[in-house]
Protein backbone atom coordinates (compact mmCIF):
# COMPACT_ATOMS: atom_id res chain seq x y z
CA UNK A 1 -24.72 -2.97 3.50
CA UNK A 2 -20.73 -2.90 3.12
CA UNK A 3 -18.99 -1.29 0.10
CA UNK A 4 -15.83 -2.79 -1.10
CA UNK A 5 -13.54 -1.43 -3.95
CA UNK A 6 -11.55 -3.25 -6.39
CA UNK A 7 -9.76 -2.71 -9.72
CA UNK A 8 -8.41 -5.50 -11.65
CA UNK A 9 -7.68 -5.00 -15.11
CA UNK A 10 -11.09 -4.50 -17.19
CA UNK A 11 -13.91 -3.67 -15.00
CA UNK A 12 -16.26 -5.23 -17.16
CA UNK A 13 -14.68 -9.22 -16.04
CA UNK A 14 -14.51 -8.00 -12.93
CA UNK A 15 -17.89 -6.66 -12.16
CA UNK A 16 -19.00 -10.35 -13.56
CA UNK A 17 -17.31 -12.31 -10.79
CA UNK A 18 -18.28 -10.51 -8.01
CA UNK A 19 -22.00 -10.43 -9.51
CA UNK A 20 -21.68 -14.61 -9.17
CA UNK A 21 -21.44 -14.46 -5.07
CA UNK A 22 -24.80 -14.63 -2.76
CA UNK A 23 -24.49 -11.79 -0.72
CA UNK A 24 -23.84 -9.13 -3.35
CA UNK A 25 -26.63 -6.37 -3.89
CA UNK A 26 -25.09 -4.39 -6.59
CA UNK A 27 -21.94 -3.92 -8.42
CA UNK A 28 -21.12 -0.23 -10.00
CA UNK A 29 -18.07 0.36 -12.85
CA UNK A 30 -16.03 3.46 -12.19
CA UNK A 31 -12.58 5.09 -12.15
CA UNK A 32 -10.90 5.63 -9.02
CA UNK A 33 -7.59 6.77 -7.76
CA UNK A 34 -6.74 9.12 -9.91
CA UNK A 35 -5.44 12.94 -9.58
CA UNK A 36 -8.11 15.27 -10.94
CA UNK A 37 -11.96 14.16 -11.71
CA UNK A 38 -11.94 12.31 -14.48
CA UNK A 39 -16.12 11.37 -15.69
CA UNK A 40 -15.22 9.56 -18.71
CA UNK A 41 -14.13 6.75 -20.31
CA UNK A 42 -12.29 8.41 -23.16
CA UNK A 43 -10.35 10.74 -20.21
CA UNK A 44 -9.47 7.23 -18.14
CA UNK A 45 -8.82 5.21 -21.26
CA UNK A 46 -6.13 7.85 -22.38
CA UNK A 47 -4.28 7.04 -19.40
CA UNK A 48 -3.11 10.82 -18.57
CA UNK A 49 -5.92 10.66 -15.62
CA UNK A 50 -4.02 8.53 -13.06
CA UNK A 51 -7.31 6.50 -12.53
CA UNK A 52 -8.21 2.99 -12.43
CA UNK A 53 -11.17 1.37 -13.76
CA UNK A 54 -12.81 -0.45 -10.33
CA UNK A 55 -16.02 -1.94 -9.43
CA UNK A 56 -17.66 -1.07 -6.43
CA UNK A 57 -19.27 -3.94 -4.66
CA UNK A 58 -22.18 -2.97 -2.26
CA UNK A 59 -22.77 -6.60 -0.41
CA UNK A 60 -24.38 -7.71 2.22
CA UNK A 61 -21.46 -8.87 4.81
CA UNK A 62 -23.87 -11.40 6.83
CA UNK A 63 -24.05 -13.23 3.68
CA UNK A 64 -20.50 -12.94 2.58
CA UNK A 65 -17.61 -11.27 3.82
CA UNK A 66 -14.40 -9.25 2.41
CA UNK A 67 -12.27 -11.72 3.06
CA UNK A 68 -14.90 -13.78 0.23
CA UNK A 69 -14.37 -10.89 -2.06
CA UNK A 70 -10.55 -10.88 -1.37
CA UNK A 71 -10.51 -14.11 -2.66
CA UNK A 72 -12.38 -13.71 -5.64
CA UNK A 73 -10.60 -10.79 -6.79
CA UNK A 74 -6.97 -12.63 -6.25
CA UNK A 75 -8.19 -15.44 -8.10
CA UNK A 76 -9.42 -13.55 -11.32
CA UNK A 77 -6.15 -11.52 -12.48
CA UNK A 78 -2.86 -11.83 -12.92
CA UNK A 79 -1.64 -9.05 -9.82
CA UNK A 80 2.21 -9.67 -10.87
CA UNK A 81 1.73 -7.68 -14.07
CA UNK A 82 2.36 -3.56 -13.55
CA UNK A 83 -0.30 -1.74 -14.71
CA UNK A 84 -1.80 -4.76 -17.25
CA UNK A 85 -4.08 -7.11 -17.61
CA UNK A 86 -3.65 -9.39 -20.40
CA UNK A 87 -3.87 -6.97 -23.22
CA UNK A 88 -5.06 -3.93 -21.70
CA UNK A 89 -2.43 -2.27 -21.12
CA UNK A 90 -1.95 1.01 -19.19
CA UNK A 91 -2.31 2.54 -15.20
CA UNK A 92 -6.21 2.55 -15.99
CA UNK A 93 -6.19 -1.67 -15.69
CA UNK A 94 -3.71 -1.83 -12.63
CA UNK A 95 -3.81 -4.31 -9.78
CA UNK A 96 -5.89 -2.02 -6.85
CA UNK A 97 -7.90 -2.42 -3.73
CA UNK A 98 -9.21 0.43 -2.59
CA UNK A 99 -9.99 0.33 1.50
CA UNK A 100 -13.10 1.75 3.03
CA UNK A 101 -11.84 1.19 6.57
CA UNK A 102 -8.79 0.24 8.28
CA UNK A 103 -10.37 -3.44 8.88
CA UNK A 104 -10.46 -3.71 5.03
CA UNK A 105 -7.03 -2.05 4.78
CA UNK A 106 -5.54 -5.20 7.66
CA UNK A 107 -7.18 -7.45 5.17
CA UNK A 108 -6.25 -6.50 2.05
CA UNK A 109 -2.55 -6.38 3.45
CA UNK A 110 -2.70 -9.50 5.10
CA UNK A 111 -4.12 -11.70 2.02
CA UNK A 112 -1.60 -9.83 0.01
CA UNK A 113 0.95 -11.26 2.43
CA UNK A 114 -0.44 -14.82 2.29
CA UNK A 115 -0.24 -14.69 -1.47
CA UNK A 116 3.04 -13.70 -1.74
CA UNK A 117 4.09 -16.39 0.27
CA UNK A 118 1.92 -19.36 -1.11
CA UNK A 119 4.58 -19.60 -4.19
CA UNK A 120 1.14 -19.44 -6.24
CA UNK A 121 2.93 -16.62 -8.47
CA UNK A 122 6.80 -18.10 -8.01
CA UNK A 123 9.06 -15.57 -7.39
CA UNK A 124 6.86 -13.01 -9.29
CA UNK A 125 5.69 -9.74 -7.09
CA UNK A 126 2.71 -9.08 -6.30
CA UNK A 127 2.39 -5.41 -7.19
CA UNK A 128 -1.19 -4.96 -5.65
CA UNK A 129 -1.84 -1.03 -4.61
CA UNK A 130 -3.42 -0.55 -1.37
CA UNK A 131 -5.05 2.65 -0.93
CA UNK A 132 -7.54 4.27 0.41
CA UNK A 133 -11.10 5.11 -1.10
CA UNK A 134 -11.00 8.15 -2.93
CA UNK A 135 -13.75 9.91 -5.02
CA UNK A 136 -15.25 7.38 -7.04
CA UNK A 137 -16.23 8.53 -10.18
CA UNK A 138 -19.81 5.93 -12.03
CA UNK A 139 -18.72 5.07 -15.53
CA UNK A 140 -21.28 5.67 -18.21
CA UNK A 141 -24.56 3.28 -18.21
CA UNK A 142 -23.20 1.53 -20.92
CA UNK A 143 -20.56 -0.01 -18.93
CA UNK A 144 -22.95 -1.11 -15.65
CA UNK A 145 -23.33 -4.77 -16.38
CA UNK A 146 -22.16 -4.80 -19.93
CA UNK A 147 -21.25 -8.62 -20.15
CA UNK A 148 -24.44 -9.58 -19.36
CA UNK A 149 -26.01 -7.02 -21.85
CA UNK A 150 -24.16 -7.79 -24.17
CA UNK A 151 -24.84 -11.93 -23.76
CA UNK A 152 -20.83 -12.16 -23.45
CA UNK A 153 -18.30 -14.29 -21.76
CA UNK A 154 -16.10 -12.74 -19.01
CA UNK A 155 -13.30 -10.90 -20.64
CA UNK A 156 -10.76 -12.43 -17.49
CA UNK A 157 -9.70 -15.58 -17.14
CA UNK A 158 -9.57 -17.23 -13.66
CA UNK A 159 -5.72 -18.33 -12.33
């Protein structure tokens, strides 16, 4: 199994999509990226944490690859927006891929390249962070899987 990274606004729409693609075992909300350990929604939400709220994505990369989950997270946010995703607002919902590897770091740089430069956004930047992994911090059950709990639509819309 690989283990990709990605925040994009509410985790909740994006746990959803990458739960749609054969080849993932398991998705997991969290907070990432942030300065201190932060093991709560209230302490992310406040937005004094530094963290971002990410899904981990534990998939299976015979069956799909990075570069499949790459394209599913460009295509479900809007990365031109600094630190917001429609409504949520706040460094908690920013634009992030988180690299496991240096592979997945080559990647991530490279389709954030292409995107750039398919006019897809206009003149817009794409203000996508690259990092690397840091400790990644399981949000409280209640947010694992909570669309489909909760019998709801995804909270993103696909560009």
């Amino acid at each position: 199994m690989a283990v990709a990274t990605f925040g994009a606004g509410c985790f909740w729409g994006v746990e959803f999509f990458f739960n749609q693609l054969a080849g993932v075992k398991q998705t997991t909300c969290g907070y990432m990226g942030g300065d201190n350990a932060a093991n709560s929604y209230t302490q992310v939400k406040s937005g004094k944490t530094g963290h971002a709220e990410v899904v981990q994505v534990e998939y299976d990369d015979a069956l799909v690859s990075f570069q499949d989950l790459l394209q599913v997270f460009w295509q479900n946010h809007n990365p031109t927006t600094l630190n917001r995703q429609g409504a949520d607002i706040g460094s908690q919902y920013r634009s992030a891929i988180f690299f496991h590897d240096n592979l997945q770091k080559t990647l991530a740089e490279q389709s954030k390249q292409a995107l750039a430069l398919s006019g897809k956004w206009g003149k817009k930047q794409i203000v996508t962070e690259i990092a690397p992994v840091l400790e990644f911090n399981r949000a409280e059950e209640y947010h694992q899987h909570y669309l489909e709990k909760n019998n709801l639509p995804s909270c993103h819309i696909s560009f």
